[in-house]
Protein backbone atom coordinates (compact mmCIF):
# COMPACT_ATOMS: atom_id res chain seq x y z
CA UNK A 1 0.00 0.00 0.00
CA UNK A 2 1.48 3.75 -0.72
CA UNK A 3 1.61 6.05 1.74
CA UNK A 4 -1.76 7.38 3.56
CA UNK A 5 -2.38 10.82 3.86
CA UNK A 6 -5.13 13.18 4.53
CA UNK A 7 -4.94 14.04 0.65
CA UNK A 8 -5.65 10.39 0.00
CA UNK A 9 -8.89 10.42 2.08
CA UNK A 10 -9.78 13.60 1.19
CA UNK A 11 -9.60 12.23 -2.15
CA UNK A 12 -11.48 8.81 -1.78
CA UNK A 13 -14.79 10.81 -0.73
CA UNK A 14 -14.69 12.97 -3.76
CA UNK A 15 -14.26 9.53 -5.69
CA UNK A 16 -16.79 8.22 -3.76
CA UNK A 17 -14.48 5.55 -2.71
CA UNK A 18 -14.78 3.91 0.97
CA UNK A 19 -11.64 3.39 3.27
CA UNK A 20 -10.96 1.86 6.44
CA UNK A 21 -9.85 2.61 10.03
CA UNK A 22 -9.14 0.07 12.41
CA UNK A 23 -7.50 0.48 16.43
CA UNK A 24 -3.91 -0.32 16.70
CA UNK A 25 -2.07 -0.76 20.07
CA UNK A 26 1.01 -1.91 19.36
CA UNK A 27 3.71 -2.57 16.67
CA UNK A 28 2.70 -6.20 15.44
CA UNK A 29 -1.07 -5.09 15.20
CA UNK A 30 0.11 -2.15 13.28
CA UNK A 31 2.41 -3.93 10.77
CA UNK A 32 -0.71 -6.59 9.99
CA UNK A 33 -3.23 -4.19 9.41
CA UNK A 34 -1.39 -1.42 7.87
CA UNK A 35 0.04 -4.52 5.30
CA UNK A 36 -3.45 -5.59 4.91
CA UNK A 37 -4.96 -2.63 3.58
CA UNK A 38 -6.35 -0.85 6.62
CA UNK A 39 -5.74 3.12 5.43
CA UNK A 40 -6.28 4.43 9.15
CA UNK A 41 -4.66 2.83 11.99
CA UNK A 42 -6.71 4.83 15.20
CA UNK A 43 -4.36 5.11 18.69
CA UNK A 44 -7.73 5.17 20.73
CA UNK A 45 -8.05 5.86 24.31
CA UNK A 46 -10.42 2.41 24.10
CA UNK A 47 -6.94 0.83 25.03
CA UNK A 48 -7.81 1.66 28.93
CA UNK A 49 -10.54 -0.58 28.26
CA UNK A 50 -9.35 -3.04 26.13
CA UNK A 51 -6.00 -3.21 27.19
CA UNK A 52 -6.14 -2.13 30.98
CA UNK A 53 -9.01 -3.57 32.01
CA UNK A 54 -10.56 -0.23 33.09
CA UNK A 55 -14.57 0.56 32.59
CA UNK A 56 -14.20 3.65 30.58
CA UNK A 57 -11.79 5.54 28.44
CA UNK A 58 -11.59 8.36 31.10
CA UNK A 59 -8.30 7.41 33.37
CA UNK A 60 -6.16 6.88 30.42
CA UNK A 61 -3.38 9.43 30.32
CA UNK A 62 -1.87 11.55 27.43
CA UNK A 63 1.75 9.72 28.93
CA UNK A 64 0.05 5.89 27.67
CA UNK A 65 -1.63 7.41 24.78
CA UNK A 66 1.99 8.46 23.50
CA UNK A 67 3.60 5.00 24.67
CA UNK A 68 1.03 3.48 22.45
CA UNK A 69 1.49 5.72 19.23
CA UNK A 70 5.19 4.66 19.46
CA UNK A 71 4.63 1.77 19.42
CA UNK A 72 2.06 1.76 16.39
CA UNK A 73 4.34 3.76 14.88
CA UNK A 74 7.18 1.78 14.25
CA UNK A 75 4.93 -1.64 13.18
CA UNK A 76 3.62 0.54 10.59
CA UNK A 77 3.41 0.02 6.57
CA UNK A 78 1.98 3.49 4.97
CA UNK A 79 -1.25 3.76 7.03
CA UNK A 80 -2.01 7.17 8.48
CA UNK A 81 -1.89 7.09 12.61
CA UNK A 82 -4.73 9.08 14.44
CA UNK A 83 -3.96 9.27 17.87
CA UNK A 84 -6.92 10.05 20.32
CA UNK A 85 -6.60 12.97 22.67
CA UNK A 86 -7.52 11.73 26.16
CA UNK A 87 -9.93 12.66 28.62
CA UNK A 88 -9.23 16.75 30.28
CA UNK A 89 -6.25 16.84 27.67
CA UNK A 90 -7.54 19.47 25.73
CA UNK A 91 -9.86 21.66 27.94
CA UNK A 92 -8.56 24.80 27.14
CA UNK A 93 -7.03 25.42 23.25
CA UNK A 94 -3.24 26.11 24.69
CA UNK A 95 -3.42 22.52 26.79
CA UNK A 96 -4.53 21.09 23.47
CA UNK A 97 -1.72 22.28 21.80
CA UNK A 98 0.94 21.11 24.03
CA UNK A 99 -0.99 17.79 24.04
CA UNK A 100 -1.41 17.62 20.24
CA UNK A 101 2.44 18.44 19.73
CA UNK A 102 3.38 15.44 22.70
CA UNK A 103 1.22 13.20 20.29
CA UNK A 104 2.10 14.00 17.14
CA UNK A 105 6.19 13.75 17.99
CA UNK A 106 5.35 10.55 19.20
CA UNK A 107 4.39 9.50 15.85
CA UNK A 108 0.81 10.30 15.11
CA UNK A 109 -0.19 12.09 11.91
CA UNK A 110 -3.33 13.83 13.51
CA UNK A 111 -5.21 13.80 16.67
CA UNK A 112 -9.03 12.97 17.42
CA UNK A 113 -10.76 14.78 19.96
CA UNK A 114 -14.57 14.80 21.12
CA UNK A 115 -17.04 17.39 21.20
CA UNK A 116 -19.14 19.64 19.55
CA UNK A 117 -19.35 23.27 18.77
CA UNK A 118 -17.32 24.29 21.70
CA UNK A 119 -14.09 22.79 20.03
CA UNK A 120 -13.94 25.20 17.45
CA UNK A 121 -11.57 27.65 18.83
CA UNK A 122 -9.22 24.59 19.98
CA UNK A 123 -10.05 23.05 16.38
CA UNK A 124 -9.01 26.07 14.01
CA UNK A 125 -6.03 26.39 16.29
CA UNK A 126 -4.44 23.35 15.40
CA UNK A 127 -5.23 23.63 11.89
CA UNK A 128 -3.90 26.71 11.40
CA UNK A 129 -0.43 25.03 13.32
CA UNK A 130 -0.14 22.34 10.99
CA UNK A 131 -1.89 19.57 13.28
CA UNK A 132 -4.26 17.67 11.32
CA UNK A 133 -7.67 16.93 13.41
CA UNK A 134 -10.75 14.48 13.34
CA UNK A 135 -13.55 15.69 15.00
CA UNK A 136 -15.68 12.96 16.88
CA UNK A 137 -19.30 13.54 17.15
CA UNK A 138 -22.36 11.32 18.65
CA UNK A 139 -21.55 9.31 21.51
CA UNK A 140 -18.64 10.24 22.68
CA UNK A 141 -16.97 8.24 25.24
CA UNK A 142 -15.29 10.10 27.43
CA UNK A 143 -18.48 11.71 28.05
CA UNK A 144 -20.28 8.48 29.42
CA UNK A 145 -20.40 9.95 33.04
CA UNK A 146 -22.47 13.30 31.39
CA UNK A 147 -24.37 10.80 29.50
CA UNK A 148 -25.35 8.14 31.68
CA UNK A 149 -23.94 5.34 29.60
CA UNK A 150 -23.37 4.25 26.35
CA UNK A 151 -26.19 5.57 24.34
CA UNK A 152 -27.35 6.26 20.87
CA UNK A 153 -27.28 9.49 20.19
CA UNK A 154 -29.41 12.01 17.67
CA UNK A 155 -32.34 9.95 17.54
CA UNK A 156 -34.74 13.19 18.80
CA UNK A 157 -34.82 16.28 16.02
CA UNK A 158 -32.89 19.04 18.21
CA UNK A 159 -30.21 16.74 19.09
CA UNK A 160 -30.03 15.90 15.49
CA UNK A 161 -30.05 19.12 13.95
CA UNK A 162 -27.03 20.16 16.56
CA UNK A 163 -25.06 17.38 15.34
CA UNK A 164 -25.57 18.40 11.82
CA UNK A 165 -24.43 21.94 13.09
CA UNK A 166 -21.31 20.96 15.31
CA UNK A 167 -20.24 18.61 11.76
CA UNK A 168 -20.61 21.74 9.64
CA UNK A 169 -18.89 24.00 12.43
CA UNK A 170 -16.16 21.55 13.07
CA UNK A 171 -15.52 21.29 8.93
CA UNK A 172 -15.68 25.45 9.09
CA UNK A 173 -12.58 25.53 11.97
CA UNK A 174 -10.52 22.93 9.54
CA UNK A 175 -10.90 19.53 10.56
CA UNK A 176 -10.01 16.77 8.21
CA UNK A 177 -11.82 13.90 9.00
CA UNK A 178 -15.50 13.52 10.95
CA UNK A 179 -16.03 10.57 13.04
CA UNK A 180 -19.53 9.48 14.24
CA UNK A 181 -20.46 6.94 16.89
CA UNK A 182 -23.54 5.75 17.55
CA UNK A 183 -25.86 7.82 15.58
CA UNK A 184 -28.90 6.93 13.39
CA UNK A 185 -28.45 5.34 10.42
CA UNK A 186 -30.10 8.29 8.66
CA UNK A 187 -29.13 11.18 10.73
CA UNK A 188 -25.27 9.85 9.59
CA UNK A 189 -26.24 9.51 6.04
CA UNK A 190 -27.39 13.59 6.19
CA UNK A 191 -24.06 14.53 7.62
CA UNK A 192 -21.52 12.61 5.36
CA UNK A 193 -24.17 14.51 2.53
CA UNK A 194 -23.91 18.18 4.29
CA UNK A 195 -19.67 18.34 4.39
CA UNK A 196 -17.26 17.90 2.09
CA UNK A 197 -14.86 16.50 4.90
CA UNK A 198 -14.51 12.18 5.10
CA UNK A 199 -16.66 11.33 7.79
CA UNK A 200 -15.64 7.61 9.88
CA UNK A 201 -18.61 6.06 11.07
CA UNK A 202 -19.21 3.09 13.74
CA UNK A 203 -22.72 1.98 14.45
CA UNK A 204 -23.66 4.97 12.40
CA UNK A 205 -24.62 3.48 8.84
CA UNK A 206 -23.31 2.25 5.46
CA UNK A 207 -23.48 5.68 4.33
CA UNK A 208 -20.50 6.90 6.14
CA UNK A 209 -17.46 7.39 3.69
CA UNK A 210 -15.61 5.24 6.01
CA UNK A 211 -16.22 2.67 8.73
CA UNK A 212 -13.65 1.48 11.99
CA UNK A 213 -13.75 -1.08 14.69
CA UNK A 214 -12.14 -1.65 17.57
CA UNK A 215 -9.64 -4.52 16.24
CA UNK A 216 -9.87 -7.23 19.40
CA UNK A 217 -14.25 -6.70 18.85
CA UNK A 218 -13.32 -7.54 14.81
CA UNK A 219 -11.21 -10.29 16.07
CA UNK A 220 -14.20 -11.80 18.33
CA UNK A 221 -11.85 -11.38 21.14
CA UNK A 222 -14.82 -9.13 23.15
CA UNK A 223 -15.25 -11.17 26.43
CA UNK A 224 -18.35 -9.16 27.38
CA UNK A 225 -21.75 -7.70 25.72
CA UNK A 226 -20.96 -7.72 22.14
CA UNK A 227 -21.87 -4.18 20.48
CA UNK A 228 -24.43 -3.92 17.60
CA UNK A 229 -22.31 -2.68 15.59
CA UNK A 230 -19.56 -5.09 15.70
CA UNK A 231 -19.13 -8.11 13.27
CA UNK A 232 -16.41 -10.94 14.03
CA UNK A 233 -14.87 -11.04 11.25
CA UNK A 234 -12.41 -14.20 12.59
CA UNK A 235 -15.89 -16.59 11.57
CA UNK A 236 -14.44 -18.37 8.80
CA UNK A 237 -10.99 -17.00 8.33
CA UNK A 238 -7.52 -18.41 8.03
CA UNK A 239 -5.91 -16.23 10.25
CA UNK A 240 -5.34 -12.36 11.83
CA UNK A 241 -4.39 -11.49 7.71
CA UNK A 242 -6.85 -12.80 6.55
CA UNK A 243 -10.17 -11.09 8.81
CA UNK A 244 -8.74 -8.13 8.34
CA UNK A 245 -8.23 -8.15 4.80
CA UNK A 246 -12.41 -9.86 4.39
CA UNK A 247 -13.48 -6.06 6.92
CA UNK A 248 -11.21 -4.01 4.04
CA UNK A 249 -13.17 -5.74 1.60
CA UNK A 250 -16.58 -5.70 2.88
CA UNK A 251 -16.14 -2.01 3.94
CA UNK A 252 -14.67 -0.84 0.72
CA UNK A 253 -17.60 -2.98 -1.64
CA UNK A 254 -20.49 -1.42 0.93
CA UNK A 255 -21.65 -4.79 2.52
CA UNK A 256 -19.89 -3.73 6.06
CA UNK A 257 -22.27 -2.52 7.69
CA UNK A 258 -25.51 -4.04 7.03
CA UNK A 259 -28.73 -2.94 8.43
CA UNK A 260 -28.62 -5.22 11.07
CA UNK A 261 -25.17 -2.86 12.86
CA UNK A 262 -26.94 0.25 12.79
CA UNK A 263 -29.89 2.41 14.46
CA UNK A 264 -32.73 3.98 13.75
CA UNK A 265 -33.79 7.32 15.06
């Protein structure tokens, strides 16, 4: 695979071409999916839950997150490395610049961060400093105490026409990519529509212009309540390769998600 870049997305929507995003911990996990096709390898904070054993996202520190884009960063083959911005990292615009820079000398090639219109400021910041940003919209996880758990979100018509505005707002301030989780099937479908900017879905829709999983939930290595969204893509295969390269596939030809993975409002 050549070399990833935000041009290469960027370019892929206006093709109308789908791409991929998968998590990635560590170097081996990198190398395989980055060799198998996967075009966006995502350092999420998820590792405090998948890797630490922790029941949310929130404890995980900008000091592991960086540890962990390392690491992905020398397993990898040409995919381009998002590394999450963790929980309080980025509360104020010049904490989210020190925090961005810690990240992206670490190895990442932009930063995701969640929230809605209140990011803007922080947003256009790094843009305008040459630190490439995804915006992540819908349920957002390090907002599960706010939230009350892990829930769908957009499915009533305000909430839904503020998510349309914070994608439009974020897309105004510069960010690259969109990413939403856990919004209505439809609802997602308006948004990738409305911007010109790739927008990542999971549990949000075929119509997304791109779809990721958590890797060990593709791998059917989820010990507990198995998402929605999720499919285990290790049914049938002939190894690690091999699932990954049968989610590139069924994400690229449109059959990943189905109906069955997503929500209605």
């Amino acid at each position: 695979m050549s070399k990833i870049t935000i041009n290469s997305l960027h370019a892929a929507k206006q093709k109308g071409e789908k791409f991929t995003v998968l998590t990635a911990y560590d170097a081996t996990f990198a190398h395989l999916a980055s060799a198998a096709g996967v075009e966006v390898l995502l350092v999420g904070d998820s590792l405090g839950m998948v890797l630490q054993g922790k029941d949310s996202t929130v404890p995980v520190t900008l000091d592991e997150m960086c540890y962990h884009t390392a690491a992905v960063a020398r397993g990898n083959q040409g995919s381009l490395i998002m590394a999450d911005m963790p929980f309080m990292s980025y509360a104020t615009p010049q904490q989210a610049m020190a925090s961005a820079a810690a990240l992206m000398q670490a190895g990442a090639h932009m930063v995701k961060l969640e929230g809605g219109a209140w990011l803007v400021d922080t947003v256009a910041m790094l843009t305008e400093r040459g630190i490439p940003v995804c915006a992540h919209l819908g349920l957002t996880p390090q907002y599960v105490h706010k939230f009350g758990g892990y829930k769908v979100q957009g499915r009533d018509n305000a909430a839904a026409e503020q998510m349309l505005a914070d994608a439009k707002a974020m897309q105004a301030a510069g960010a690259d990519l969109l990413l939403l989780e856990c919004v209505p099937s439809a609802l997602a479908a308006r948004v990738t529509a409305a911007v010109q900017t790739p927008v990542i879905g999971i549990g949000a829709g075929n119509a997304t212009d791109a779809q990721v999983l958590v890797c060990y939930d593709m791998l059917g290595m989820n010990p507990g309540r198995i998402p929605k969204f999720v499919k285990n893509y290790m049914t049938g295969a002939q190894g690690i390769s091999d699932a990954i390269g049968r989610y590139v596939a069924e994400v690229k030809a449109g059959t990943f998600p189905g109906p069955e993975h997503g929500f209605d409002a």
